[in-house]
C-alpha atoms as a PDB file:
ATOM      1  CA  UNK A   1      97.271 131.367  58.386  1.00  0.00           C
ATOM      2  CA  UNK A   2      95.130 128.534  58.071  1.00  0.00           C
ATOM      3  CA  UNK A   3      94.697 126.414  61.664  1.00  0.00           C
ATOM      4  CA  UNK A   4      96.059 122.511  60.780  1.00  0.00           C
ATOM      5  CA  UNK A   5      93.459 119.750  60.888  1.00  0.00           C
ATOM      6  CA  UNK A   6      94.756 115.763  60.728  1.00  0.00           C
ATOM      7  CA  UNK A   7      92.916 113.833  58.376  1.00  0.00           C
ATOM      8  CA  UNK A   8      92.347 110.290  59.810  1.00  0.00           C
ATOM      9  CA  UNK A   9      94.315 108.859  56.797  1.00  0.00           C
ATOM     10  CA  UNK A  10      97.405 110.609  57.808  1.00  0.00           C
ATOM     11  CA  UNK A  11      97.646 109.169  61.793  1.00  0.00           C
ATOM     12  CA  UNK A  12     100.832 107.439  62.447  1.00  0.00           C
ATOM     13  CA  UNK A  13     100.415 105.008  65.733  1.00  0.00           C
ATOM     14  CA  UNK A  14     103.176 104.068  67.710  1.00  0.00           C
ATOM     15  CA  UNK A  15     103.778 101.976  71.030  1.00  0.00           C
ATOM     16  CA  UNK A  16     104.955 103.388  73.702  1.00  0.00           C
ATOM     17  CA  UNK A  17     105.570 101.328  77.301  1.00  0.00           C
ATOM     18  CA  UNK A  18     104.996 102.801  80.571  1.00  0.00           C
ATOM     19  CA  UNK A  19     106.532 101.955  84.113  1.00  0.00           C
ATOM     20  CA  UNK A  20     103.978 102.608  87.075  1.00  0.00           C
ATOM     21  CA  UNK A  21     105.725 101.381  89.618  1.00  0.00           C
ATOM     22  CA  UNK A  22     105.964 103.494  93.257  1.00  0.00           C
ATOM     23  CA  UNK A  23     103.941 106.332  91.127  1.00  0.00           C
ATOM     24  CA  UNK A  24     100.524 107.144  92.045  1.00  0.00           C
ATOM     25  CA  UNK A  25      97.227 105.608  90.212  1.00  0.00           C
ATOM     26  CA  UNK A  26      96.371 108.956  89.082  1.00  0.00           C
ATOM     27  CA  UNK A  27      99.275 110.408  87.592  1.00  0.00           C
ATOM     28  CA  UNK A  28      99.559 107.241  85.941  1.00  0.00           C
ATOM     29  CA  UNK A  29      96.293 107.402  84.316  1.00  0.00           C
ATOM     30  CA  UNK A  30      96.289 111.542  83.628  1.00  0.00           C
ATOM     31  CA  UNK A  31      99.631 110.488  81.497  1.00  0.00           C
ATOM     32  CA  UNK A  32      98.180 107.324  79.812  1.00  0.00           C
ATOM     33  CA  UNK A  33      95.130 108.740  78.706  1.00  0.00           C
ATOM     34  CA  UNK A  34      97.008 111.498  76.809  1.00  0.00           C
ATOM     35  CA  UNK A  35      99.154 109.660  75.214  1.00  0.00           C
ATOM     36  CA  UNK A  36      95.708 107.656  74.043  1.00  0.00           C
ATOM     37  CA  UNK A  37      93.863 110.732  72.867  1.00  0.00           C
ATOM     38  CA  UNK A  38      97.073 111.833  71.296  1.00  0.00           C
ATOM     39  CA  UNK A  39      97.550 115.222  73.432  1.00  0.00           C
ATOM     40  CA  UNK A  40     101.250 114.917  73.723  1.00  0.00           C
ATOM     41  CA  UNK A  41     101.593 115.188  69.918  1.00  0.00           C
ATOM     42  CA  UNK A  42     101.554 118.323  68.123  1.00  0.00           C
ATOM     43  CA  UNK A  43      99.329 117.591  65.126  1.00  0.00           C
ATOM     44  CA  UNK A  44      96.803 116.881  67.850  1.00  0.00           C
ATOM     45  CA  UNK A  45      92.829 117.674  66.669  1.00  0.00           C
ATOM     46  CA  UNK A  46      90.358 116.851  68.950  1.00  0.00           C
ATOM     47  CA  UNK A  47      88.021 115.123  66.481  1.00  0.00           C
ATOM     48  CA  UNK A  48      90.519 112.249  65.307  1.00  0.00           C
ATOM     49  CA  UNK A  49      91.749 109.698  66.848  1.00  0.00           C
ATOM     50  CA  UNK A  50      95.378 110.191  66.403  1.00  0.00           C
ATOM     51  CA  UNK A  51      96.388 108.495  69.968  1.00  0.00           C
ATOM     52  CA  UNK A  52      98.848 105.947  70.029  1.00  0.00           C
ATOM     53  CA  UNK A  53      99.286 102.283  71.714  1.00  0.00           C
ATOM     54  CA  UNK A  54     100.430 102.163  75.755  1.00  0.00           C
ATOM     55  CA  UNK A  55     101.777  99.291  77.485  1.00  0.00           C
ATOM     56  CA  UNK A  56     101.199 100.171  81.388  1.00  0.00           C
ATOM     57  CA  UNK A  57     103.672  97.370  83.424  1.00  0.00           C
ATOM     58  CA  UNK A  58     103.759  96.482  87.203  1.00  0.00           C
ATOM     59  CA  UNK A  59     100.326  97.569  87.761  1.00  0.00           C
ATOM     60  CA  UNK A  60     101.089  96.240  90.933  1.00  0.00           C
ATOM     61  CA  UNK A  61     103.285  98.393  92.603  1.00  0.00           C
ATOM     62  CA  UNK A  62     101.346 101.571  91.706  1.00  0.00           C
ATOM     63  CA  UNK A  63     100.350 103.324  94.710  1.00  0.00           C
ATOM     64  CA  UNK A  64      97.465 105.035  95.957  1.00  0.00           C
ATOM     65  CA  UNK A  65      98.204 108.313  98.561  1.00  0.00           C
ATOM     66  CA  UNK A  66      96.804 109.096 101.803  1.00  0.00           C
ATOM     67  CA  UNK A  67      93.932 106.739 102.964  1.00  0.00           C
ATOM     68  CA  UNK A  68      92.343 105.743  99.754  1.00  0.00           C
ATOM     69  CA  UNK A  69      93.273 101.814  99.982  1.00  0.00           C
ATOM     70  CA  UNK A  70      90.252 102.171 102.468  1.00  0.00           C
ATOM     71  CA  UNK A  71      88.234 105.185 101.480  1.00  0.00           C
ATOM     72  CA  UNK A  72      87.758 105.287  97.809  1.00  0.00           C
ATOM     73  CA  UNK A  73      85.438 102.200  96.322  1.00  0.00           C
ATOM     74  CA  UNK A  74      84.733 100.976  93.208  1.00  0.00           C
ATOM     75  CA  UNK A  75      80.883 100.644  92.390  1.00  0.00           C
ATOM     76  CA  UNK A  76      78.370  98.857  90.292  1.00  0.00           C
ATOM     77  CA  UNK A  77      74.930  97.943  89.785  1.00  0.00           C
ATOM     78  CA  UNK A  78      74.113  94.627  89.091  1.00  0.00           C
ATOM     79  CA  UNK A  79      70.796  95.298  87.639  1.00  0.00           C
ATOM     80  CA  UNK A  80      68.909  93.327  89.752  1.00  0.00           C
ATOM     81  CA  UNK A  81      66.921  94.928  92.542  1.00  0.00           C
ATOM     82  CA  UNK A  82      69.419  95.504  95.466  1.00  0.00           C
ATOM     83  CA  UNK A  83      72.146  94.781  93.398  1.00  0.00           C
ATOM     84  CA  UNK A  84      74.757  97.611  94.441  1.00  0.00           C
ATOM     85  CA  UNK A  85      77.736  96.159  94.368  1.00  0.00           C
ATOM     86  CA  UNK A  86      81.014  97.750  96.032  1.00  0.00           C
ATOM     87  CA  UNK A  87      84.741  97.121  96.709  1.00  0.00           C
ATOM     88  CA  UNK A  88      87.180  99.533  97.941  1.00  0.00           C
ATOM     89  CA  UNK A  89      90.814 100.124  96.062  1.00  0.00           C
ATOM     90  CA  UNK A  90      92.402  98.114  98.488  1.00  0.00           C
ATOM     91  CA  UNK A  91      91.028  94.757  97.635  1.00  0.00           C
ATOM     92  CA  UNK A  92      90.935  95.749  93.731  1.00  0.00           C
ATOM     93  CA  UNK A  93      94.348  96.663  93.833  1.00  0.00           C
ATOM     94  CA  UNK A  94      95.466  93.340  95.384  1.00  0.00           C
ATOM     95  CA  UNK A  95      92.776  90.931  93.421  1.00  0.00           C
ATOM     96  CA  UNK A  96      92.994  92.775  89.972  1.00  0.00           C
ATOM     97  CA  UNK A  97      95.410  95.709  89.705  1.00  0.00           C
ATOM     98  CA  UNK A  98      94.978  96.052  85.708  1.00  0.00           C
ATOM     99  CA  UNK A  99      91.447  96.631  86.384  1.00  0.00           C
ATOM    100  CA  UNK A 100      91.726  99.536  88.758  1.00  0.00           C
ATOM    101  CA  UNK A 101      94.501 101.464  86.323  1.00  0.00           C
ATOM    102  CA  UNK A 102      91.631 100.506  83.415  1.00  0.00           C
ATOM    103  CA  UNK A 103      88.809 102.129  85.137  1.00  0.00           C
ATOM    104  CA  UNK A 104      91.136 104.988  85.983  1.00  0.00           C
ATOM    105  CA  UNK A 105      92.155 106.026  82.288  1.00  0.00           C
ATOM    106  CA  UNK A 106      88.461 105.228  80.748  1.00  0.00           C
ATOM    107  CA  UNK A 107      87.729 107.314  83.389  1.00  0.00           C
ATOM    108  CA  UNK A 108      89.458 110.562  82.010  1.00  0.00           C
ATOM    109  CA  UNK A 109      89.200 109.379  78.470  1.00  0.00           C
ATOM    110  CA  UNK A 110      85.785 111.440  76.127  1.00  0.00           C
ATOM    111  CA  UNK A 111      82.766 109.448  77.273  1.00  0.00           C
ATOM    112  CA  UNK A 112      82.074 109.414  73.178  1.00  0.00           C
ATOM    113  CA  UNK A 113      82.787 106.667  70.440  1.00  0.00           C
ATOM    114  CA  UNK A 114      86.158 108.114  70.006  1.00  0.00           C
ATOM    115  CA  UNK A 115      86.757 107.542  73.666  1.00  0.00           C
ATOM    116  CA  UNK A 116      85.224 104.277  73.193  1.00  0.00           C
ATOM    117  CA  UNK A 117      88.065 103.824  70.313  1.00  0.00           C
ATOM    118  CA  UNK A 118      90.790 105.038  72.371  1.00  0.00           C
ATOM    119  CA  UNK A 119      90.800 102.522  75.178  1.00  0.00           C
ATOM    120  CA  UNK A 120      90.913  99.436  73.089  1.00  0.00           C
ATOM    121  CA  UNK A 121      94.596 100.666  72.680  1.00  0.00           C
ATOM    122  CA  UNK A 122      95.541 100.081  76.494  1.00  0.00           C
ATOM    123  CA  UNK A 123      97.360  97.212  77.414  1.00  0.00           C
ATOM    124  CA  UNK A 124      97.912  96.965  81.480  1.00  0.00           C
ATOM    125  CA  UNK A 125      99.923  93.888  83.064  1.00  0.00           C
ATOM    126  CA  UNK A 126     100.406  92.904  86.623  1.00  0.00           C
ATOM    127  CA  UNK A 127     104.114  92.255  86.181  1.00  0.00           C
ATOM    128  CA  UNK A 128     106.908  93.336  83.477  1.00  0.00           C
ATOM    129  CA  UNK A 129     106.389  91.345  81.131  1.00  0.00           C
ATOM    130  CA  UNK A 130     104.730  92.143  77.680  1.00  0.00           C
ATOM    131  CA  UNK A 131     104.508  90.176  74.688  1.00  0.00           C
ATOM    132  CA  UNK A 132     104.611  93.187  72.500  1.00  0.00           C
ATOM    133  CA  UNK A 133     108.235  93.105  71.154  1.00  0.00           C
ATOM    134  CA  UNK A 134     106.957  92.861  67.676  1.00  0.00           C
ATOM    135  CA  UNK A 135     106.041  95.934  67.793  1.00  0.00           C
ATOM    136  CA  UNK A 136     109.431  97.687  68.872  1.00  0.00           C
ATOM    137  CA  UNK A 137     107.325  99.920  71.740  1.00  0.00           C
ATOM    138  CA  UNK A 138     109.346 103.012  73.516  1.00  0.00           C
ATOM    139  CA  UNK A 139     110.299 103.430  76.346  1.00  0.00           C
ATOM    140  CA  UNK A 140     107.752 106.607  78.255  1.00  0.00           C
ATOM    141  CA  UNK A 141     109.165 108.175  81.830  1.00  0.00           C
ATOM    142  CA  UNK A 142     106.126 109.129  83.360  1.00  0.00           C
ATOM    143  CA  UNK A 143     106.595 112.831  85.093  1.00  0.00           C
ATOM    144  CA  UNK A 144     105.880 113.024  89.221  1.00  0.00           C
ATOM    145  CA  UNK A 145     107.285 109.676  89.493  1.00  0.00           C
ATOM    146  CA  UNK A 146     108.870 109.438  93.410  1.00  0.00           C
ATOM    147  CA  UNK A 147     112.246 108.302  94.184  1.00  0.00           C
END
């Protein structure tokens, strides 16, 4: 038997929407990013890009355990000499929550061109509100979500 390989003319895309809220950054992301590689399908090969689109609402009200609101920073070099630049999840969560789930699923996505590929198909909002009807998304229930 021979093993199946998708041919990047046969990937169908669809939209799927994602609620984060009361469920922890990471499990968010871990979840996203397969749906973006296009893991949770089973034609999946790992040299296409056969991921779909995800529409991650009430970034929010996602929640980070344990102490990491104060612990865990984001950081950056400027480029310029002394430029390190820090900020700890915290702050980011309460100035710019799409940017912290972002970071999160590049984070675990191939650091590649395909990777590269893959994020452009993340779409992260504060609140629940999309304006991707068009595009008749589905509904995804994330797993580890807390009641």
């Amino acid at each position: 038997m021979k093993t199946f390989m998708l041919k990047p003319t046969d990937v169908e895309r669809k939209w799927f929407v994602v609620d984060a809220t009361a469920i922890p950054l990471g499990r968010v992301a871990s979840q996203v990013a397969d749906i973006l590689t296009g893991k949770n399908k089973p034609s999946y090969t790992p040299h296409v890009d056969n991921g779909d689109f995800v529409i991650v609402l009430n970034s929010d009200k996602i929640v980070l355990t344990g102490k990491k609101t104060v612990d865990k920073k984001l950081r950056w070099h400027t480029g310029y000499v002394g430029g390190l630049k820090e900020i700890d999840y915290g702050t980011l969560m309460a100035k710019n929550s799409p940017k912290a789930v972002e970071k999160a699923v590049k984070g675990m996505l191939p650091k590649t061109s395909l990777g590269r590929k893959q994020i452009t198909r993340l779409y992260v909002y504060k609140d629940g509100e999309h304006n991707h009807q068009a595009q008749k998304p589905e509904m995804v229930e994330l797993k580890g979500a807390r009641n």
